[in-house]
C-alpha atoms as a PDB file:
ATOM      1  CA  UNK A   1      22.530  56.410  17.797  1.00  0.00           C
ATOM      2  CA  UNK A   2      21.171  55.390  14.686  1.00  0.00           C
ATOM      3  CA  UNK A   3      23.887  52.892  13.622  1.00  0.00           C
ATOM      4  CA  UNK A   4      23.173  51.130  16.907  1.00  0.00           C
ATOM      5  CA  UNK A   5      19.391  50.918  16.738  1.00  0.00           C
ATOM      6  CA  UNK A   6      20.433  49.092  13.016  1.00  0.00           C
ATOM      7  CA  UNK A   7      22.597  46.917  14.516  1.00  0.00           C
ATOM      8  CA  UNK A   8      19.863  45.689  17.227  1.00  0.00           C
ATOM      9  CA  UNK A   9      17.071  45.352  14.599  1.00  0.00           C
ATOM     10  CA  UNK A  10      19.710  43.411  12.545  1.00  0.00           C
ATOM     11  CA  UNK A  11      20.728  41.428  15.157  1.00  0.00           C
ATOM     12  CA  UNK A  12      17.035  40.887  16.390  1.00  0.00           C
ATOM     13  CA  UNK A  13      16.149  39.924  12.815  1.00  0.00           C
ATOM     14  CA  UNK A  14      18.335  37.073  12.497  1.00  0.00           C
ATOM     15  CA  UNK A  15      18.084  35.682  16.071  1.00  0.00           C
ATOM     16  CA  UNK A  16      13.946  35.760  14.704  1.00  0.00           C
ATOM     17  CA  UNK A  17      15.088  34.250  11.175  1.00  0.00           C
ATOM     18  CA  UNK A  18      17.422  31.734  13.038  1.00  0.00           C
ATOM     19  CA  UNK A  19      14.694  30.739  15.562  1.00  0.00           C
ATOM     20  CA  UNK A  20      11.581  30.564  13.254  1.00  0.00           C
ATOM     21  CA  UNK A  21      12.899  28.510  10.767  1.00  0.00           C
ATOM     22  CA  UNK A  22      13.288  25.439  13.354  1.00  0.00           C
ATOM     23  CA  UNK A  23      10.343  23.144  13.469  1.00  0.00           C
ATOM     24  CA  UNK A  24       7.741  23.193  16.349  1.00  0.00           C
ATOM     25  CA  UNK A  25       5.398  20.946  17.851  1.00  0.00           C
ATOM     26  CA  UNK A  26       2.446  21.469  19.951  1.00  0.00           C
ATOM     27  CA  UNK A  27       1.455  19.321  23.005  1.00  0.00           C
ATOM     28  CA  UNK A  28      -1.068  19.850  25.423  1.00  0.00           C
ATOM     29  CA  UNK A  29      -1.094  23.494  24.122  1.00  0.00           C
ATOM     30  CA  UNK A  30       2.536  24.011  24.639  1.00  0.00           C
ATOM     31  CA  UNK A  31       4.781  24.512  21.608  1.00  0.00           C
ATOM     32  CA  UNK A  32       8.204  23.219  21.805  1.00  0.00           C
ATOM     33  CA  UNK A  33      10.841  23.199  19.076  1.00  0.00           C
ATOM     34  CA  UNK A  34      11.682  20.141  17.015  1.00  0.00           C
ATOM     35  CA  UNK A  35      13.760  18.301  15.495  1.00  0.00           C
ATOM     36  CA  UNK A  36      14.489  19.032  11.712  1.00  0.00           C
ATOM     37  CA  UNK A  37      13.915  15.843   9.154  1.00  0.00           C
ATOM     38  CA  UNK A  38      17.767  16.330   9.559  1.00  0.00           C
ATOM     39  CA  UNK A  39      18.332  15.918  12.785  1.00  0.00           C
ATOM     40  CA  UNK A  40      15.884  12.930  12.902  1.00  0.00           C
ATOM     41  CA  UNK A  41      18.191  10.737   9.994  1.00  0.00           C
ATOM     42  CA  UNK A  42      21.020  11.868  12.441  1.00  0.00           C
ATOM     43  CA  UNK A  43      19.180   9.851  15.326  1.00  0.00           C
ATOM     44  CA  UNK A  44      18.171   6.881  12.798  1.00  0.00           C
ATOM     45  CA  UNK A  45      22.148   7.141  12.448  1.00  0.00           C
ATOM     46  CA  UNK A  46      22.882   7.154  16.215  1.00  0.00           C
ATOM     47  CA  UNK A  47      20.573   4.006  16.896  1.00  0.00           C
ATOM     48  CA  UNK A  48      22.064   1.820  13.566  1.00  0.00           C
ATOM     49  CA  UNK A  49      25.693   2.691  15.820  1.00  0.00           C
ATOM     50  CA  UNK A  50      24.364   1.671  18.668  1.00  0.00           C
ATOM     51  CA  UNK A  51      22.627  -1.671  17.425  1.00  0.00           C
ATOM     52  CA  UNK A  52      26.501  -2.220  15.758  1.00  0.00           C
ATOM     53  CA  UNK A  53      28.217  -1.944  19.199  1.00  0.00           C
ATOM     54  CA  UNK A  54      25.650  -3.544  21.466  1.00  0.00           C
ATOM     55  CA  UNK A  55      26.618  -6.606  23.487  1.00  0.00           C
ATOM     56  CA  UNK A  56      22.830  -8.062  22.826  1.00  0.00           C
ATOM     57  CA  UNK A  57      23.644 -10.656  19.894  1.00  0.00           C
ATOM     58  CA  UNK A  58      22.942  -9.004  17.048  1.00  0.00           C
ATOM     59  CA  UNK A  59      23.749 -10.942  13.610  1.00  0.00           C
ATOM     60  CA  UNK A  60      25.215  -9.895  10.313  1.00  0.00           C
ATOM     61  CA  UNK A  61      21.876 -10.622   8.476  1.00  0.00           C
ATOM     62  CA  UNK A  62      20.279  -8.625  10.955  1.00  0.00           C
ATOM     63  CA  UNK A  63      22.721  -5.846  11.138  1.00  0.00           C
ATOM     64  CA  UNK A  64      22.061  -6.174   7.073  1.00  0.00           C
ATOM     65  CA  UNK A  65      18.334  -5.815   7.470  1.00  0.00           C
ATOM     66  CA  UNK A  66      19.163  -2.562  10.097  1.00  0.00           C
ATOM     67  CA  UNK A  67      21.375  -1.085   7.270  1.00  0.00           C
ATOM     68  CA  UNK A  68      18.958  -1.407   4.312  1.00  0.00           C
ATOM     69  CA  UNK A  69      15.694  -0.595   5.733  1.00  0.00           C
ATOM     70  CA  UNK A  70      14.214   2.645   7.360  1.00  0.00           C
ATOM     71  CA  UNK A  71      12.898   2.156  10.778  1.00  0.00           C
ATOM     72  CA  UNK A  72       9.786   3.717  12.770  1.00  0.00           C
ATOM     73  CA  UNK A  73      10.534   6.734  13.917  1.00  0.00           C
ATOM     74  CA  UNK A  74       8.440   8.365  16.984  1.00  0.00           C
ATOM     75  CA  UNK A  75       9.101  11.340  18.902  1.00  0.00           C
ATOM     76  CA  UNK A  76       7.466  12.396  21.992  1.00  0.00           C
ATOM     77  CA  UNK A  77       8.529  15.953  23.394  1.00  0.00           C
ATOM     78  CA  UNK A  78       7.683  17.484  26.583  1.00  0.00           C
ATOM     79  CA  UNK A  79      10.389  19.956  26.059  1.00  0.00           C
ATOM     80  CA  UNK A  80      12.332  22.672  22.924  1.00  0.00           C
ATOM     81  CA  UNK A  81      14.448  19.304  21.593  1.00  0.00           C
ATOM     82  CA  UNK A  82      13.863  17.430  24.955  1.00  0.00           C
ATOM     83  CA  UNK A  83      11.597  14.234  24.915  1.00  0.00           C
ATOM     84  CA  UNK A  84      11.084  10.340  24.164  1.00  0.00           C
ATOM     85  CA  UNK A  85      12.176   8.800  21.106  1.00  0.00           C
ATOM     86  CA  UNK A  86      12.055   5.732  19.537  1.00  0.00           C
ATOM     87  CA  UNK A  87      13.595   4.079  16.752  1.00  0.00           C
ATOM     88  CA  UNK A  88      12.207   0.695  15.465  1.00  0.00           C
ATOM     89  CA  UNK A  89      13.194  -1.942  13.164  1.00  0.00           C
ATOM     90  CA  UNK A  90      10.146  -4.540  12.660  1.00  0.00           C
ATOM     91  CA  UNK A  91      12.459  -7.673  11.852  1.00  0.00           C
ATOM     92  CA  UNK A  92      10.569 -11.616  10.503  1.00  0.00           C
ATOM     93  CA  UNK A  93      10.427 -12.296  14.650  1.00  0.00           C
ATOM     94  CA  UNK A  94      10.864  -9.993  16.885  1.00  0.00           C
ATOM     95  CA  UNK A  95      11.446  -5.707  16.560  1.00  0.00           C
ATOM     96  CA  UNK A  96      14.853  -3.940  17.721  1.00  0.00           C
ATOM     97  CA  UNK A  97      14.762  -0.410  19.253  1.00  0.00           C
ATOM     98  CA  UNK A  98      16.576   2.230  20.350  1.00  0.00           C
ATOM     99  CA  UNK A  99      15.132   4.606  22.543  1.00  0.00           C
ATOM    100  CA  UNK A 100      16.615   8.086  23.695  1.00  0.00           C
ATOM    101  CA  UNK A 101      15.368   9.841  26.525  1.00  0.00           C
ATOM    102  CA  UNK A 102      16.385  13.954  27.548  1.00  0.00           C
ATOM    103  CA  UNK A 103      17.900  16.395  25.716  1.00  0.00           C
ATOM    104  CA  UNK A 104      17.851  14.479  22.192  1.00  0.00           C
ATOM    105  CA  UNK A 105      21.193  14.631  20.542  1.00  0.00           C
ATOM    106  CA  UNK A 106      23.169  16.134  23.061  1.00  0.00           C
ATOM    107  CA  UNK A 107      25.827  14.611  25.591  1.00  0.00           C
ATOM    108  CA  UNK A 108      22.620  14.607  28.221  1.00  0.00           C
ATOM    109  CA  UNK A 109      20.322  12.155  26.467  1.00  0.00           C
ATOM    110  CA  UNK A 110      20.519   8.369  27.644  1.00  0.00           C
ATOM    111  CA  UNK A 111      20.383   5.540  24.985  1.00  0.00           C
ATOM    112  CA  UNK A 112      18.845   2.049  25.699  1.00  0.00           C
ATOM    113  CA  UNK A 113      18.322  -0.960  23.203  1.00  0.00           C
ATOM    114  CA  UNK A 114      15.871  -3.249  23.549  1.00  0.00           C
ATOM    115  CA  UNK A 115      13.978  -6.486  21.837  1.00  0.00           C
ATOM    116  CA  UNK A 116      10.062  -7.130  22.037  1.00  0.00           C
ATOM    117  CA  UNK A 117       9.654 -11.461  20.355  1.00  0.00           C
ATOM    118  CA  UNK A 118       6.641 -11.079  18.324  1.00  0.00           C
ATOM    119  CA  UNK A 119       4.625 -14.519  18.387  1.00  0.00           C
ATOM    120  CA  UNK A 120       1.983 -15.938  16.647  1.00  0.00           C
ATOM    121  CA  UNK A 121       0.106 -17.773  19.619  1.00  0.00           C
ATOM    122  CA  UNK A 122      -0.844 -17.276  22.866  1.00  0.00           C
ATOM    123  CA  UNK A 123       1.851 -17.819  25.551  1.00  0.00           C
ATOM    124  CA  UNK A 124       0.048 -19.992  28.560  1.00  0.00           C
ATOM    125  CA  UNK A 125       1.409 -19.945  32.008  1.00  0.00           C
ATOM    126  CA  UNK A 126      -0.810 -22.437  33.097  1.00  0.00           C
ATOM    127  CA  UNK A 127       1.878 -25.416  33.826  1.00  0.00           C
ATOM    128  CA  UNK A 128       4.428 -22.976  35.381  1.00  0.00           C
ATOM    129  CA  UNK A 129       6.789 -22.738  32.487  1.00  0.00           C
ATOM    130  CA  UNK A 130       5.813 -20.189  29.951  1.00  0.00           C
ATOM    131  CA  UNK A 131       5.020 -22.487  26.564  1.00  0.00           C
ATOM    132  CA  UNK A 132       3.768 -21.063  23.409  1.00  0.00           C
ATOM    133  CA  UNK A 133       0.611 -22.502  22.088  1.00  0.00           C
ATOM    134  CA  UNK A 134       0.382 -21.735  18.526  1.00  0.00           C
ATOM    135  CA  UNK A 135      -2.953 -20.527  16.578  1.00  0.00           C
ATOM    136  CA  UNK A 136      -4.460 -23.304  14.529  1.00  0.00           C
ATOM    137  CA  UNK A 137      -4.766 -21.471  11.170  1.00  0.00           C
ATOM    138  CA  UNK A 138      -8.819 -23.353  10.618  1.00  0.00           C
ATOM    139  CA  UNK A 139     -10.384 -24.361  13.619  1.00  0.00           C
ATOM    140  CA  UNK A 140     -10.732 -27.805  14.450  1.00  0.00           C
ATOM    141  CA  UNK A 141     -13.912 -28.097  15.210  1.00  0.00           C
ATOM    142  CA  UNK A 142     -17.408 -26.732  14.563  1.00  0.00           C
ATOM    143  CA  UNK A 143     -19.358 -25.553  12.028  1.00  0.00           C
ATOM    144  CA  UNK A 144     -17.474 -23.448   8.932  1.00  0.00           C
ATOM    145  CA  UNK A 145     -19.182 -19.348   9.571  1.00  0.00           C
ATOM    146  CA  UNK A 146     -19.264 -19.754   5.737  1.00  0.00           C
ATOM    147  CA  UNK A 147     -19.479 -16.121   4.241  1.00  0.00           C
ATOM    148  CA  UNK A 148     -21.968 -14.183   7.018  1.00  0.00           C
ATOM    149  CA  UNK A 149     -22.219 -10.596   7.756  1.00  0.00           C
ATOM    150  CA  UNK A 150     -21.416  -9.043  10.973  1.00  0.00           C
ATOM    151  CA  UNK A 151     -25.251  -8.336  10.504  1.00  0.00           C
ATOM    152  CA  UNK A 152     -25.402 -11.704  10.044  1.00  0.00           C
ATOM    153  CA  UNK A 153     -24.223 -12.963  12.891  1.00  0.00           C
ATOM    154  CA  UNK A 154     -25.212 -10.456  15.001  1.00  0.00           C
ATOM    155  CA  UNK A 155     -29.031 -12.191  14.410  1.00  0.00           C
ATOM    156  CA  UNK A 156     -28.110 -15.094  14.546  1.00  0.00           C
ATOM    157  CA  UNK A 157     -29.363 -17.253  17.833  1.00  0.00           C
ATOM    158  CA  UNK A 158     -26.673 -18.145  20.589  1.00  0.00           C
ATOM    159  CA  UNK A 159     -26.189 -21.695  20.964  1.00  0.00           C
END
């Protein structure tokens, strides 16, 4: 009787060892287990595979700039190791990311790549035809602000 009441506390000991030592996260005042620093790399890992075997043209210098630099990691769970996640590479002009969606690094989770063009301009769809109109880096016209204070201008009268 004994031996078995030292075999469940043994038993319950590690399962409370195993369990507490995984990372949690609380949202909206649930608490859901994480993944371990670990486990994230292994998604960084995951994505990089990805990015190598997608059929959206992705270069060598990019696929270079993928390798060498550590992307954005975020991680939304709603769910023990169940969530959002997304993995982002800020390249010179646009940013590459892999998002994974379920049961993170299981067979259940679906992957997705996608690119977001970063632009310095507006894009005007005035004509029709999407055209980017680029910022003038000094205005054009007008009088130079010269070195005011928001306090500054704030007083100043409208014209």
């Amino acid at each position: 009787m004994i031996g078995k009441f030292c075999l469940a506390a043994l038993c319950l000991t590690a399962a409370l060892l195993f369990y507490g030592c995984a990372p949690t996260v609380t949202v909206n005042g649930e608490t859901f287990e994480a993944l371990t620093p670990r486990e994230e790399k292994d998604l960084v890992l995951i994505a990089r595979a990805a990015l190598k075997r997608s059929t959206k043209a992705v270069g060598l210098q990019e696929l270079r700039a993928i390798e060498d630099t550590e992307p954005e990691v975020e991680i939304n769970y709603y769910g023990d190791r169940t969530g959002d996640a997304k993995v982002t590479w800020t390249l010179p002009d646009h940013r590459r990311t892999v998002q994974f969606r379920g049961q993170l690094l299981t067979d259940h989770m679906v992957v997705q790549t996608y690119t977001v063009r970063l632009y310095d301009g507006i894009i005007d769809y005035s004509k029709g035809k999407p055209v980017l109109r680029r910022e003038p880096s000094q205005p054009k016209t007008g009088s130079d602000p010269g070195n005011n204070s928001l306090e500054d201008l704030l007083r100043s009268p409208a014209r």
